[in-house]
Protein backbone atom coordinates (compact mmCIF):
# COMPACT_ATOMS: atom_id res chain seq x y z
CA UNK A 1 -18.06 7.68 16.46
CA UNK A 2 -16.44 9.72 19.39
CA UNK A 3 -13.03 10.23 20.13
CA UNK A 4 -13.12 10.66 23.90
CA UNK A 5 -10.47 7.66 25.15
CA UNK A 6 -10.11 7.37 28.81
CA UNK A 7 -6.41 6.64 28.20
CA UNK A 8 -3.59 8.04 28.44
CA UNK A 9 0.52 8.62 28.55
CA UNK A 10 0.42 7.33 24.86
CA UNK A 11 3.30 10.10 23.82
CA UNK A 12 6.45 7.82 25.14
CA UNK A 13 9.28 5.13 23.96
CA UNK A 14 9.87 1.84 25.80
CA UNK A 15 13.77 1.78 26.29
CA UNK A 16 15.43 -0.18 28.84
CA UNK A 17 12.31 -0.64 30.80
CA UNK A 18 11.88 3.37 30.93
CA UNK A 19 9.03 4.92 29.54
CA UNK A 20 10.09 8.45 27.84
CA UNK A 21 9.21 10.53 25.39
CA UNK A 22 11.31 10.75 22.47
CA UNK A 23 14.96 12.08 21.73
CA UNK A 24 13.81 15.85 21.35
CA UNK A 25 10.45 14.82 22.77
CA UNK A 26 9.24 14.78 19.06
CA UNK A 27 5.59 13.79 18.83
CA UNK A 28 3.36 13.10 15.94
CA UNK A 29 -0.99 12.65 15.24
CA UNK A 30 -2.47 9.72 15.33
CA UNK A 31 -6.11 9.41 13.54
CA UNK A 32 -9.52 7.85 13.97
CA UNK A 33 -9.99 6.78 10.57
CA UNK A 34 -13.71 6.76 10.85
CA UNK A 35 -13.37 10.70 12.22
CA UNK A 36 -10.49 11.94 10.33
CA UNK A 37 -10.10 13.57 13.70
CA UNK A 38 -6.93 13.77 15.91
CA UNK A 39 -6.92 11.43 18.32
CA UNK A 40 -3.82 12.73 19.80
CA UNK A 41 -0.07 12.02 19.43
CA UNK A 42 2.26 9.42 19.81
CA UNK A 43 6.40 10.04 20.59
CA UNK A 44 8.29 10.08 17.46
CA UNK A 45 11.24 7.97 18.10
CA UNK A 46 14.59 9.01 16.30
CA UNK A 47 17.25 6.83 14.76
CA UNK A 48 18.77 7.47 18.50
CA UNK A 49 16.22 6.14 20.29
CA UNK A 50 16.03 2.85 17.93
CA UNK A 51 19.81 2.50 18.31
CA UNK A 52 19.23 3.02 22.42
CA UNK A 53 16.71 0.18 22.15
CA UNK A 54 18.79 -2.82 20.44
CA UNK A 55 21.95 -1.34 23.28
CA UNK A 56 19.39 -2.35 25.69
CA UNK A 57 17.75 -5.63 23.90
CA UNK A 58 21.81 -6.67 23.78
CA UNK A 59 22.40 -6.09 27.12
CA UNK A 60 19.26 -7.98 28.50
CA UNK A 61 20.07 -10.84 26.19
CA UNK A 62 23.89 -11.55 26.98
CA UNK A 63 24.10 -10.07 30.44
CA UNK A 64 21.00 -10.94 31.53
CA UNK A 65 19.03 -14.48 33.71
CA UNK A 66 16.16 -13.69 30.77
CA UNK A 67 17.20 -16.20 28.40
CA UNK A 68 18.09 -19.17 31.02
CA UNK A 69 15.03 -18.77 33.40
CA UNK A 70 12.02 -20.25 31.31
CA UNK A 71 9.93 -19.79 34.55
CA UNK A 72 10.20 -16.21 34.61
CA UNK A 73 9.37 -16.07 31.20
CA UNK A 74 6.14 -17.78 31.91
CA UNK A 75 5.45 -15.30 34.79
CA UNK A 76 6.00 -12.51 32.74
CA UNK A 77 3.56 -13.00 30.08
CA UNK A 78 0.71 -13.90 31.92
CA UNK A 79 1.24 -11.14 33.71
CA UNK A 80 1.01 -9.11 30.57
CA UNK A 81 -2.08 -11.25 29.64
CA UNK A 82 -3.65 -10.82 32.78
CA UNK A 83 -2.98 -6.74 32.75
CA UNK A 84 -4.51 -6.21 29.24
CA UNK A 85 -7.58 -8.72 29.85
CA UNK A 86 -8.54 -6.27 33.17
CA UNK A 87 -8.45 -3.36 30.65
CA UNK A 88 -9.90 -4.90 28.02
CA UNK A 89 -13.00 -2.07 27.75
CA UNK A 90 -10.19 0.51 27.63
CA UNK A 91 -8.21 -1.49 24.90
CA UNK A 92 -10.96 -2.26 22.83
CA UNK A 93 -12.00 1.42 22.65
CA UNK A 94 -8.74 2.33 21.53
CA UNK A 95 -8.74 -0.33 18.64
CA UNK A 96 -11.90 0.61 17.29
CA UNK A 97 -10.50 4.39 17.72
CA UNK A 98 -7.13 4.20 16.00
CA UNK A 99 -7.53 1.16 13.44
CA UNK A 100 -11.11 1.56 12.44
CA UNK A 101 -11.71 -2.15 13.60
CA UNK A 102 -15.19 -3.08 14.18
CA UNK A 103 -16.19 -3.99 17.77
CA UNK A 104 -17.32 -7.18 17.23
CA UNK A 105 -13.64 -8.18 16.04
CA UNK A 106 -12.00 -6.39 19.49
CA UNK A 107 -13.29 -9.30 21.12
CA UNK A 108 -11.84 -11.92 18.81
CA UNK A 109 -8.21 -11.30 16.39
CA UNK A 110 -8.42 -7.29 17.10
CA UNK A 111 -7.85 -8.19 20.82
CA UNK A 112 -8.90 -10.52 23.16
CA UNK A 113 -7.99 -13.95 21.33
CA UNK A 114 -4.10 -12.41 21.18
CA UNK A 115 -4.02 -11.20 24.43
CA UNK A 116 -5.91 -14.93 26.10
CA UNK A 117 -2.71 -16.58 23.78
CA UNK A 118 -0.20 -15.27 25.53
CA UNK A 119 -1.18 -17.54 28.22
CA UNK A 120 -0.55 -20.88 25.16
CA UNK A 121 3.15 -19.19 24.78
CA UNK A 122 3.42 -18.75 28.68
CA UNK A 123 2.42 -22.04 29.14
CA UNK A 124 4.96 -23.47 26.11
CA UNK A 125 8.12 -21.36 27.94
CA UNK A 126 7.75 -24.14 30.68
CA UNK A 127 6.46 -27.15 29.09
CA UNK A 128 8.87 -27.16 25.84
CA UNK A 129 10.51 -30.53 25.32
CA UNK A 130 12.67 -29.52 22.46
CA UNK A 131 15.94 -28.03 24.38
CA UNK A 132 17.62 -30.84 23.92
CA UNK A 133 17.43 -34.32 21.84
CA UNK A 134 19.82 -37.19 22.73
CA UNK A 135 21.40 -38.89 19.90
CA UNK A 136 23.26 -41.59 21.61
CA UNK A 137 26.53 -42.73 20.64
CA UNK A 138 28.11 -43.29 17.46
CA UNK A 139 31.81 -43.32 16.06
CA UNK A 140 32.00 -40.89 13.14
CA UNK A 141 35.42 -40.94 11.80
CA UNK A 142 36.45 -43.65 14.18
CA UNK A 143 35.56 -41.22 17.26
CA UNK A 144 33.22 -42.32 19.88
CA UNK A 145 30.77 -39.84 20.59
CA UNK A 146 27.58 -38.99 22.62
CA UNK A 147 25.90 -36.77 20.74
CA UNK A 148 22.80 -34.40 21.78
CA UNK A 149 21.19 -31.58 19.85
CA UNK A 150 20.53 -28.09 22.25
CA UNK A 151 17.92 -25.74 21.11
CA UNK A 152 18.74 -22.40 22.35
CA UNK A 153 17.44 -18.51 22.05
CA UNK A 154 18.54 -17.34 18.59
CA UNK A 155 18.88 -13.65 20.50
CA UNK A 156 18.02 -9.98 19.86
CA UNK A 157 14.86 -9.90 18.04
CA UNK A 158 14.04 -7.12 15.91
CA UNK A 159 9.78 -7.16 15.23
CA UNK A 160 8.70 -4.91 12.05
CA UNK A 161 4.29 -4.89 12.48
CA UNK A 162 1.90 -3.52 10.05
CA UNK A 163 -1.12 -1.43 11.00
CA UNK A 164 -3.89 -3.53 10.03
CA UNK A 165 -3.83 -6.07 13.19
CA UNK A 166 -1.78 -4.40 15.48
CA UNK A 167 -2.68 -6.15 18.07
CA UNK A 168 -2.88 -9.61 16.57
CA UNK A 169 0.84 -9.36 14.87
CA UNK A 170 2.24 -7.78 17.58
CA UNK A 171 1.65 -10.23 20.39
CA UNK A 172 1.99 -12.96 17.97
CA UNK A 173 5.79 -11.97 17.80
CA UNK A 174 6.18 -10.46 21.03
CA UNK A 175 5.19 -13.88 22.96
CA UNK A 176 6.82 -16.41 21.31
CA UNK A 177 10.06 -14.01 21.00
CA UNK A 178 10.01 -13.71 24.99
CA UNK A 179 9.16 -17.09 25.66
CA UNK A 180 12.09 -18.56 23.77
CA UNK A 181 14.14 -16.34 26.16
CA UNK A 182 14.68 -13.34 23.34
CA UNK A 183 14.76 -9.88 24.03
CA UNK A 184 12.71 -7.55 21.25
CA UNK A 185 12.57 -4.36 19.80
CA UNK A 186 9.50 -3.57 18.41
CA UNK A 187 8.96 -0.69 15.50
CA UNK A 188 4.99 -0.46 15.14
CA UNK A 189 3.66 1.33 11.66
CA UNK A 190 2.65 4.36 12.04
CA UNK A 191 -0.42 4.64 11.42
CA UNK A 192 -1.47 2.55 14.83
CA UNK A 193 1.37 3.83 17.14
CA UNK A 194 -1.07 3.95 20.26
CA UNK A 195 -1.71 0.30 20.58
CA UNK A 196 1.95 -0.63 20.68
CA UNK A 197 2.55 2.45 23.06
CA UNK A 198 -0.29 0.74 25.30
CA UNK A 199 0.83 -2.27 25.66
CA UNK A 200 4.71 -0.92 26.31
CA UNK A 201 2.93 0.71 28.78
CA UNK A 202 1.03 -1.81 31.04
CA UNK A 203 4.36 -4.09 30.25
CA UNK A 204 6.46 -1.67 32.06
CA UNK A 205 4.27 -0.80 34.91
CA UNK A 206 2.43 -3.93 35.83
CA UNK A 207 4.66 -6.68 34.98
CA UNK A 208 8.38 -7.90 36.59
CA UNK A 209 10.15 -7.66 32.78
CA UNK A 210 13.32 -7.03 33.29
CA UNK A 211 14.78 -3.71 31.41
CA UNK A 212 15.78 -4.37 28.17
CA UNK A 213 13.66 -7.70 27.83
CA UNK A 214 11.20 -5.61 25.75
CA UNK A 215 11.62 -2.59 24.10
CA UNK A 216 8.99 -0.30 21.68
CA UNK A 217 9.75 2.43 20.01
CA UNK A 218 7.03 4.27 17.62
CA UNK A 219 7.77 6.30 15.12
CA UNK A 220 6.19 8.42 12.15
CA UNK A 221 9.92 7.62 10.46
CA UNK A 222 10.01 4.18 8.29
CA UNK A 223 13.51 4.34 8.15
CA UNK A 224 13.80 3.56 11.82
CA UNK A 225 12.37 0.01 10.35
CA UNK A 226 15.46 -0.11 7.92
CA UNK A 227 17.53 0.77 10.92
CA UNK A 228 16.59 -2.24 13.12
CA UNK A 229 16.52 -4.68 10.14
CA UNK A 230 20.36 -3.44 9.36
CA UNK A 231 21.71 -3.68 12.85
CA UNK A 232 24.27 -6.63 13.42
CA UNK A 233 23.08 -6.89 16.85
CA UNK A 234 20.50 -8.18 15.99
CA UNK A 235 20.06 -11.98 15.48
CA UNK A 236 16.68 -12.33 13.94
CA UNK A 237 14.18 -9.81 12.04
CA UNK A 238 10.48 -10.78 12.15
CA UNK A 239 8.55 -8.62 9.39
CA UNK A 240 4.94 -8.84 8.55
CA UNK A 241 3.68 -6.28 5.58
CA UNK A 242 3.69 -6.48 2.24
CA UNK A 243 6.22 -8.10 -0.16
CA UNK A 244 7.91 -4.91 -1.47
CA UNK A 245 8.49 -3.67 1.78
CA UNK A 246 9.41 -7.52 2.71
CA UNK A 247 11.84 -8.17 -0.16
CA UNK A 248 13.59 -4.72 0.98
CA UNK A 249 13.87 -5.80 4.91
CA UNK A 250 15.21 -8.63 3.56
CA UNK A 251 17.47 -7.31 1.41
CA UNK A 252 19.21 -4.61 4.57
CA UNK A 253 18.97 -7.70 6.58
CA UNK A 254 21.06 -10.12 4.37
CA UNK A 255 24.34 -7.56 4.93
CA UNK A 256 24.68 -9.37 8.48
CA UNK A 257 23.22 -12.89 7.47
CA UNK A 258 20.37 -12.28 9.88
CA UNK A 259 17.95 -14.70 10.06
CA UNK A 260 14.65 -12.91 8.77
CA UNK A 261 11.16 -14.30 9.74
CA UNK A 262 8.72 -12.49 6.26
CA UNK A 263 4.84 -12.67 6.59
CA UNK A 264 3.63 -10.85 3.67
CA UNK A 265 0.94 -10.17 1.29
CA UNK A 266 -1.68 -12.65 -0.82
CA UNK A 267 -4.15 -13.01 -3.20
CA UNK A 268 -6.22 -15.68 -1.84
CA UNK A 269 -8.64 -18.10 -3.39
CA UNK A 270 -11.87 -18.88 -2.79
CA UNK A 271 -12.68 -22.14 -4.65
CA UNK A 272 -16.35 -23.20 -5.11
CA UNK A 273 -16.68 -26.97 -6.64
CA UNK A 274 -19.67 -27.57 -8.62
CA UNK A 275 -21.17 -29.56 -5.88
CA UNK A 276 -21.07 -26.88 -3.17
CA UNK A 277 -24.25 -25.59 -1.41
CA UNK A 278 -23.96 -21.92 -3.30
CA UNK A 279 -25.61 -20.17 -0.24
CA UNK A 280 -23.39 -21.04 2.32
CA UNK A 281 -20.30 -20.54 0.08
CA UNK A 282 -21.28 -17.05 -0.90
CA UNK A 283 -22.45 -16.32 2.87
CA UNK A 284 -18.63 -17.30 3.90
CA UNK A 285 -16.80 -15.39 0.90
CA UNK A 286 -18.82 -11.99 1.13
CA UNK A 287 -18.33 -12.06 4.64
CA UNK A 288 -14.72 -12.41 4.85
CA UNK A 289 -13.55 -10.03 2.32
CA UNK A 290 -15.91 -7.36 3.92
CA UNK A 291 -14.64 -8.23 7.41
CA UNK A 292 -12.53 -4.93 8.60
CA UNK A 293 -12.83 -3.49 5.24
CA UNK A 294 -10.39 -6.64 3.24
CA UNK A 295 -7.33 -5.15 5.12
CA UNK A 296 -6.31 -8.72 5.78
CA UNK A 297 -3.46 -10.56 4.22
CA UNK A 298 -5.02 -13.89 4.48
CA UNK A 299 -8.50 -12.97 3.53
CA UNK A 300 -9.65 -14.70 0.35
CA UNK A 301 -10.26 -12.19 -2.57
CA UNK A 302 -10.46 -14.45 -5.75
CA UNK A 303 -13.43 -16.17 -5.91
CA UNK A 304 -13.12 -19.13 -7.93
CA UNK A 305 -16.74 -20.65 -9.17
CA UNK A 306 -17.93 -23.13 -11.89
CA UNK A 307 -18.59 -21.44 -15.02
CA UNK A 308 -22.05 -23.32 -15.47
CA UNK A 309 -23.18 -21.76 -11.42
CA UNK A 310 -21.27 -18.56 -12.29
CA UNK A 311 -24.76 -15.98 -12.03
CA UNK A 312 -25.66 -18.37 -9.47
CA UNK A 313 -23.08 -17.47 -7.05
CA UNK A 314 -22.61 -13.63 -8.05
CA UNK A 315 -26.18 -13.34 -7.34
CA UNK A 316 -25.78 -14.89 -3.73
CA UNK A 317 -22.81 -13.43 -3.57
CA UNK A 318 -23.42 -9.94 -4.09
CA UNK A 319 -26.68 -9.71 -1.93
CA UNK A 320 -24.21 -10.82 1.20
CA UNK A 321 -21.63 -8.09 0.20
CA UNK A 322 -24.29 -5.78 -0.17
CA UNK A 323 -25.64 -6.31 3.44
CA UNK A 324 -22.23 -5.75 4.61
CA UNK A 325 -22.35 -1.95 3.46
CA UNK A 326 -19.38 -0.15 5.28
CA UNK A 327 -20.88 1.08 8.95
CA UNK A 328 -20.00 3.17 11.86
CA UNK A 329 -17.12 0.65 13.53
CA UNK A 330 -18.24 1.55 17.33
CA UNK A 331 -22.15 -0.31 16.02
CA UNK A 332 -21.60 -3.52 17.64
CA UNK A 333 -23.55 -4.89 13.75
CA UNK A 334 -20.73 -3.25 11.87
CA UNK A 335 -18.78 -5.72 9.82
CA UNK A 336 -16.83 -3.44 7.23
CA UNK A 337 -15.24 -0.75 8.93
CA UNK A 338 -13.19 1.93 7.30
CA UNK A 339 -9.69 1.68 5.62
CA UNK A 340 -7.02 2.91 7.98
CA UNK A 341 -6.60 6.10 5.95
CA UNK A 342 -6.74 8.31 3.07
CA UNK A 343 -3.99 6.77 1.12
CA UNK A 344 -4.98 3.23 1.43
CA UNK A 345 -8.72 4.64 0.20
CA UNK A 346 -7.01 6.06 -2.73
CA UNK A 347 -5.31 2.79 -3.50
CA UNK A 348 -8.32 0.78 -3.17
CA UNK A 349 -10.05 3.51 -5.44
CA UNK A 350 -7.62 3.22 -7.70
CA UNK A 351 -7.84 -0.31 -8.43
CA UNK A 352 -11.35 -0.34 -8.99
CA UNK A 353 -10.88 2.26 -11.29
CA UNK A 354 -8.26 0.32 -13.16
CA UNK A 355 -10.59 -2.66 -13.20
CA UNK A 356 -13.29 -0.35 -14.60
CA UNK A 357 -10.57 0.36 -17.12
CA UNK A 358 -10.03 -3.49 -18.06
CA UNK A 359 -13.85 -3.91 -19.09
CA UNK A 360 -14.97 -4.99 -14.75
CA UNK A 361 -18.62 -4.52 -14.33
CA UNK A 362 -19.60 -4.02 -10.57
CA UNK A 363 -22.12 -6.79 -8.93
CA UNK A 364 -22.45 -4.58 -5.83
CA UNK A 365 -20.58 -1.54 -4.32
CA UNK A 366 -17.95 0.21 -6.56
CA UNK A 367 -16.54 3.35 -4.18
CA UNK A 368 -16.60 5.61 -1.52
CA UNK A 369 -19.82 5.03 0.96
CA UNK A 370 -22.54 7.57 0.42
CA UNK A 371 -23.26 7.36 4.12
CA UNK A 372 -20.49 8.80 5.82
CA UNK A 373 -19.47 12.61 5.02
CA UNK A 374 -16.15 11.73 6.73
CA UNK A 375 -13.92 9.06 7.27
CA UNK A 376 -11.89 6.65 5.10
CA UNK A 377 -15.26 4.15 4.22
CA UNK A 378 -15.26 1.73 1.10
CA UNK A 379 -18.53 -0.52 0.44
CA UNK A 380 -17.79 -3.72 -0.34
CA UNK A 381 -17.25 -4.61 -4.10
CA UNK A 382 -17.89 -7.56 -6.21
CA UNK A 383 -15.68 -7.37 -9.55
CA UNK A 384 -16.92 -9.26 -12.39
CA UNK A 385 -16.19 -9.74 -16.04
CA UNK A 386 -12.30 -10.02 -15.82
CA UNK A 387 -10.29 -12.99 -15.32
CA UNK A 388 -7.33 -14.42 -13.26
CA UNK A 389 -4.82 -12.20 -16.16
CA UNK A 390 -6.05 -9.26 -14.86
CA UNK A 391 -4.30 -6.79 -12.72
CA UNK A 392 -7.16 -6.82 -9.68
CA UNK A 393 -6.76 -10.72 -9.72
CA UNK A 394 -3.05 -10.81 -9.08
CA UNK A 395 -2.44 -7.41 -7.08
CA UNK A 396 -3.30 -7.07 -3.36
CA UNK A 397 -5.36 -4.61 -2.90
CA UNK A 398 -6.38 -4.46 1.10
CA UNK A 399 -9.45 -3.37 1.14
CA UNK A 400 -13.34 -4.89 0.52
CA UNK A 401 -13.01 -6.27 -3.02
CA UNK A 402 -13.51 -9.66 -4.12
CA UNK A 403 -12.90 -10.33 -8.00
CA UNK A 404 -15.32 -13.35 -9.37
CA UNK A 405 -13.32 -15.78 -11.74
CA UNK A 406 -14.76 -18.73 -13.88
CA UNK A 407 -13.04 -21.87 -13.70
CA UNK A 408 -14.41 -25.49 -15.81
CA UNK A 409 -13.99 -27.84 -13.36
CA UNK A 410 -11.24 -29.20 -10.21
CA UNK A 411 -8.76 -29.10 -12.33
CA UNK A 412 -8.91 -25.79 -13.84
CA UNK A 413 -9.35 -24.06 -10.17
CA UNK A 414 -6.77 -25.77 -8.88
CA UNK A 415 -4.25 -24.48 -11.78
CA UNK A 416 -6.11 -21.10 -11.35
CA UNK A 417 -5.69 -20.74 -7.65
CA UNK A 418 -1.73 -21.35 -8.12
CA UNK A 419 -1.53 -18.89 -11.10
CA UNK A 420 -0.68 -16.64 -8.33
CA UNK A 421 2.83 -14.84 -7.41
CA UNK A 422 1.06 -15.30 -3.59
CA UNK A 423 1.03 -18.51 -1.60
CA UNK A 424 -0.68 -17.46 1.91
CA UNK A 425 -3.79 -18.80 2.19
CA UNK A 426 -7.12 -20.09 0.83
CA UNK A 427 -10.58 -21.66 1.21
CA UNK A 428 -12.55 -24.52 -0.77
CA UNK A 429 -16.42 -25.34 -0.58
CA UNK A 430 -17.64 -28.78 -1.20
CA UNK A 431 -20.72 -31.40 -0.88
CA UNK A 432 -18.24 -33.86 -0.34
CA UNK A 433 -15.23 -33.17 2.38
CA UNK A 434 -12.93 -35.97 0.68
CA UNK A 435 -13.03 -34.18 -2.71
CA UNK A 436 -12.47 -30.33 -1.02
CA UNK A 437 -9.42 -32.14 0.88
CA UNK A 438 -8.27 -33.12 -2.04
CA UNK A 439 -8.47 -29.43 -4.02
CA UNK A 440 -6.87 -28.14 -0.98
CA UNK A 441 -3.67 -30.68 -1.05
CA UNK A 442 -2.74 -29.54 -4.48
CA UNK A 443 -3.49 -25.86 -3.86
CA UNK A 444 0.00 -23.89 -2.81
CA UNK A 445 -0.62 -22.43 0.28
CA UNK A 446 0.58 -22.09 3.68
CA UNK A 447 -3.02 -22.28 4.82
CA UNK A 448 -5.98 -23.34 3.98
CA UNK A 449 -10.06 -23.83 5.02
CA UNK A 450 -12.25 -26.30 3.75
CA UNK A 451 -16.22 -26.00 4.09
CA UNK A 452 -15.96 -23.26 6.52
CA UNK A 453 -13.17 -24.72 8.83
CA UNK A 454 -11.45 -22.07 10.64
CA UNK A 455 -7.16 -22.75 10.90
CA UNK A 456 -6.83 -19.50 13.16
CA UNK A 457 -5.47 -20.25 17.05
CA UNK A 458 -2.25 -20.10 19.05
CA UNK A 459 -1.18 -23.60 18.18
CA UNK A 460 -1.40 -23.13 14.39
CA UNK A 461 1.20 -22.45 12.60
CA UNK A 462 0.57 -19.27 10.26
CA UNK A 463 2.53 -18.53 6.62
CA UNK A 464 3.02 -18.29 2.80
CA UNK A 465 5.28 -19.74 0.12
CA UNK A 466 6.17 -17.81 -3.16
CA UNK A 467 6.02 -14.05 -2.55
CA UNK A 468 4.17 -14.75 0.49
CA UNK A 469 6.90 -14.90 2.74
CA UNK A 470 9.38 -17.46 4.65
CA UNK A 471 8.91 -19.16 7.93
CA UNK A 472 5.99 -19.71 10.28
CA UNK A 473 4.15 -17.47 13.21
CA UNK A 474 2.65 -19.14 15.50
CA UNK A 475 1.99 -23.11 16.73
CA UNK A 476 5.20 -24.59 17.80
CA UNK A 477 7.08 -23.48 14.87
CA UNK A 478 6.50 -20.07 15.20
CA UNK A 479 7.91 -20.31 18.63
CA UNK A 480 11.28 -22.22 16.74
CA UNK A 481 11.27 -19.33 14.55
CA UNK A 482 13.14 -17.79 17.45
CA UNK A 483 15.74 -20.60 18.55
CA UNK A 484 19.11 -21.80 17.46
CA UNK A 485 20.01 -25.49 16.42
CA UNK A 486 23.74 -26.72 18.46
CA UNK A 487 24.94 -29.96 18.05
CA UNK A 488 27.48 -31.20 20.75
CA UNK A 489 29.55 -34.58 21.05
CA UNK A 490 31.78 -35.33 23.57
CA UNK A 491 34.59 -38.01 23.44
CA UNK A 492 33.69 -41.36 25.24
């Protein structure tokens, strides 16, 4: 698990299409959670350098050819797609450095399948067929009209990312933003400043963006967040995170009547029928909630079974989890990495302690790895004995637990699954794929995977309902996120 990166000129702001360090050239760590060593540091943007960056986004966007030339938009991002694929070895080290994200996922959502669908948005800049509808004519209020509907970039886009994904969330705002002809700031968390600072970087250096087109600035200071959410220059906020944090962006953004784009947290469910082959269910469930340690919004932690297969599926259950023991993230075999730091291993401790609390008996796993001396590592846990009441079946958690609940039949699981303040995603195992279909019609969800069916690419749209946010990312509604409706009618 060594630090060495062959990388550098990580320590700068992306303002105007100028890399520089910060106002003050204020710097600040960056970890390897699987270390707790110092990677190195990352420029510590001020509330000046934020305010610099929208100046610049506004600029680009109303004085600017960025928003009317859709074919220099295309160039632009598979440029970038092309600059990050030829240092994908580089990139990929630094994901597995900074986020703790096993290697075998920097070749799928940790990197590569991001980067590669940049080329689907680059491809939809020029090949779009929504600008403008005609209506025909018609004679409202005695008027003859032709009437069209124009679709046009909603603006300056202000982009809010989490840490778990970086990579993943931040190109899945960043191209559909730019190919609607929107300029961006981007505030990354801080806890993974480096990957945004990277791919500021190679945007700046090895692509023709014009300045102000994209701007990133990173920051140990969430307040520069609240900054960019508040500004009235800017037309639309795009937040993924959790729904606290959500309801608050929000909340600053509402002062301007900014349109706000909210991907936030969930409680997924995992519904086995009574019919289901139990092996290949349990397989699929320990897997995903051990994949990257649970530090997934959509992953499915409620796992629904039939009370009459309930020691059934535990058993198969728990033997998956329990081969999925949290390992060195730079093994290629590693599946469960370790949480992104100490605070989000205290959380996750803390909930298992409170379901210890609530009379939870532990199928496998339980706490802190007793392999690793250092580093942030949780084994995978299977919670049983509580039921969808309970605090560790309604709070997200982020990290490799999986609570087992009984249900007595369709029905019940159904009602079960949407006893939930979440709506983001879920999964359903069947014998028979007419029946899971149906379970997954009725279950409230912005997405959902039947019998092992993955819904994850560029032209699938991705979102909640309930406290799971508003709006889609990704597919061709994610790229509408970012445009304005304008009717027109002219006199005939």
């Amino acid at each position: 698990m060594g630090d060495a990166l062959p990388i550098g000129g990580l320590d700068v702001v992306l303002v105007d299409g100028i890399l520089r360090p910060a106002t003050g050239g204020r710097t600040f760590e960056t970890l390897n959670p699987a270390t707790e060593e110092i990677l190195g540091v990352a420029a510590d943007g001020t509330g000046a350098d934020m305010d610099a960056a929208i100046g610049a986004a506004r600029t680009a966007f109303d004085e600017g050819t960025w928003a009317s030339d859709p074919t220099l938009r295309a160039r632009c991002l598979r440029q970038l797609r092309d600059a990050l694929l030829e240092d994908r070895a580089v990139m990929r080290a630094l994901t597995t450095a900074e986020v703790g994200a096993p290697t075998f996922l920097t070749d799928g959502p940790q990197f590569t399948a991001p980067v590669e669908d940049l080329g689907w948005c680059a491809d939809l800049a020029e090949t779009y067929d929504g600008w403008e509808r005609d209506l025909g004519e018609a004679s409202p209020m005695g008027v003859r009209s032709q009437r069209w509907v124009w679709r046009e970039p909603a603006g300056v886009v202000g982009a809010i990312t989490p840490w778990n994904f970086p990579h993943q969330i931040n190109l899945a705002k960043l191209g559909p933003a730019l190919a609607a002809g929107c300029t961006v700031v981007l505030k990354p968390a801080p806890d993974t400043p480096w990957c945004a600072a990277a791919v500021a970087r190679i945007a700046a250096e090895r692509t023709d963006l014009p300045p102000g087109v994209l701007n990133v600035v990173t920051s140990s200071d969430h307040a520069l967040g609240a900054q960019l959410a508040g500004d009235p220059r800017v037309d639309v906020v795009s937040f993924t995170g959790s729904t606290a944090t959500g309801s608050t962006v929000m909340a600053t953004a509402s002062r301007n009547i900014t349109k706000v784009f909210l991907e936030l947290g969930g409680k997924s469910a995992f519904i086995v029928l009574d019919d289901a082959d139990v092996s290949s269910a349990a397989a699929m469930a320990g897997f995903m909630v051990s994949t990257h340690a649970g530090q997934g919004c959509a992953i499915t932690t409620r796992l629904l079974v039939p009370r009459t297969r309930m020691d059934e599926v535990v058993d198969a259950t728990a033997a998956t989890m329990a081969g999925l023991a949290a390992g060195d993230p730079t093994d290629p075999t590693t599946i469960c990495g370790p949480l992104i730091s100490a605070r989000q291993r205290e959380r996750v401790e803390g909930y298992l302690s409170m379901a210890a609390d609530e009379g939870a008996a532990f199928a496998c796993g339980g706490g802190r790895s007793p392999r690793f001396e250092r580093g942030w590592f949780i084994d995978p846990t299977l919670v049983v004995g509580l039921d969808n009441s309970s605090r560790v079946a309604r709070e997200e958690i982020f990290g490799p637990v999986l609570v087992v609940i009984p249900h007595d039949g369709d029905d019940d699981a159904v009602s079960i699954a949407n006893d939930s303040p979440y709506g983001l995603s879920g999964a359903v195992f069947s014998a028979e794929e007419g029946r899971a279909l149906g379970v997954a019609r009725r279950v409230r969800t912005g997405t959902m995977g039947v019998n092992g069916g993955v819904w994850y690419s560029a032209d699938m749209p991705f979102g909640g309902c309930k406290a799971s946010g508003i709006g889609r990312e990704m597919g061709v509604a994610g790229f509408e996120e970012y445009l304005e409706t304008k009717s027109v009618a002219v006199a005939r």
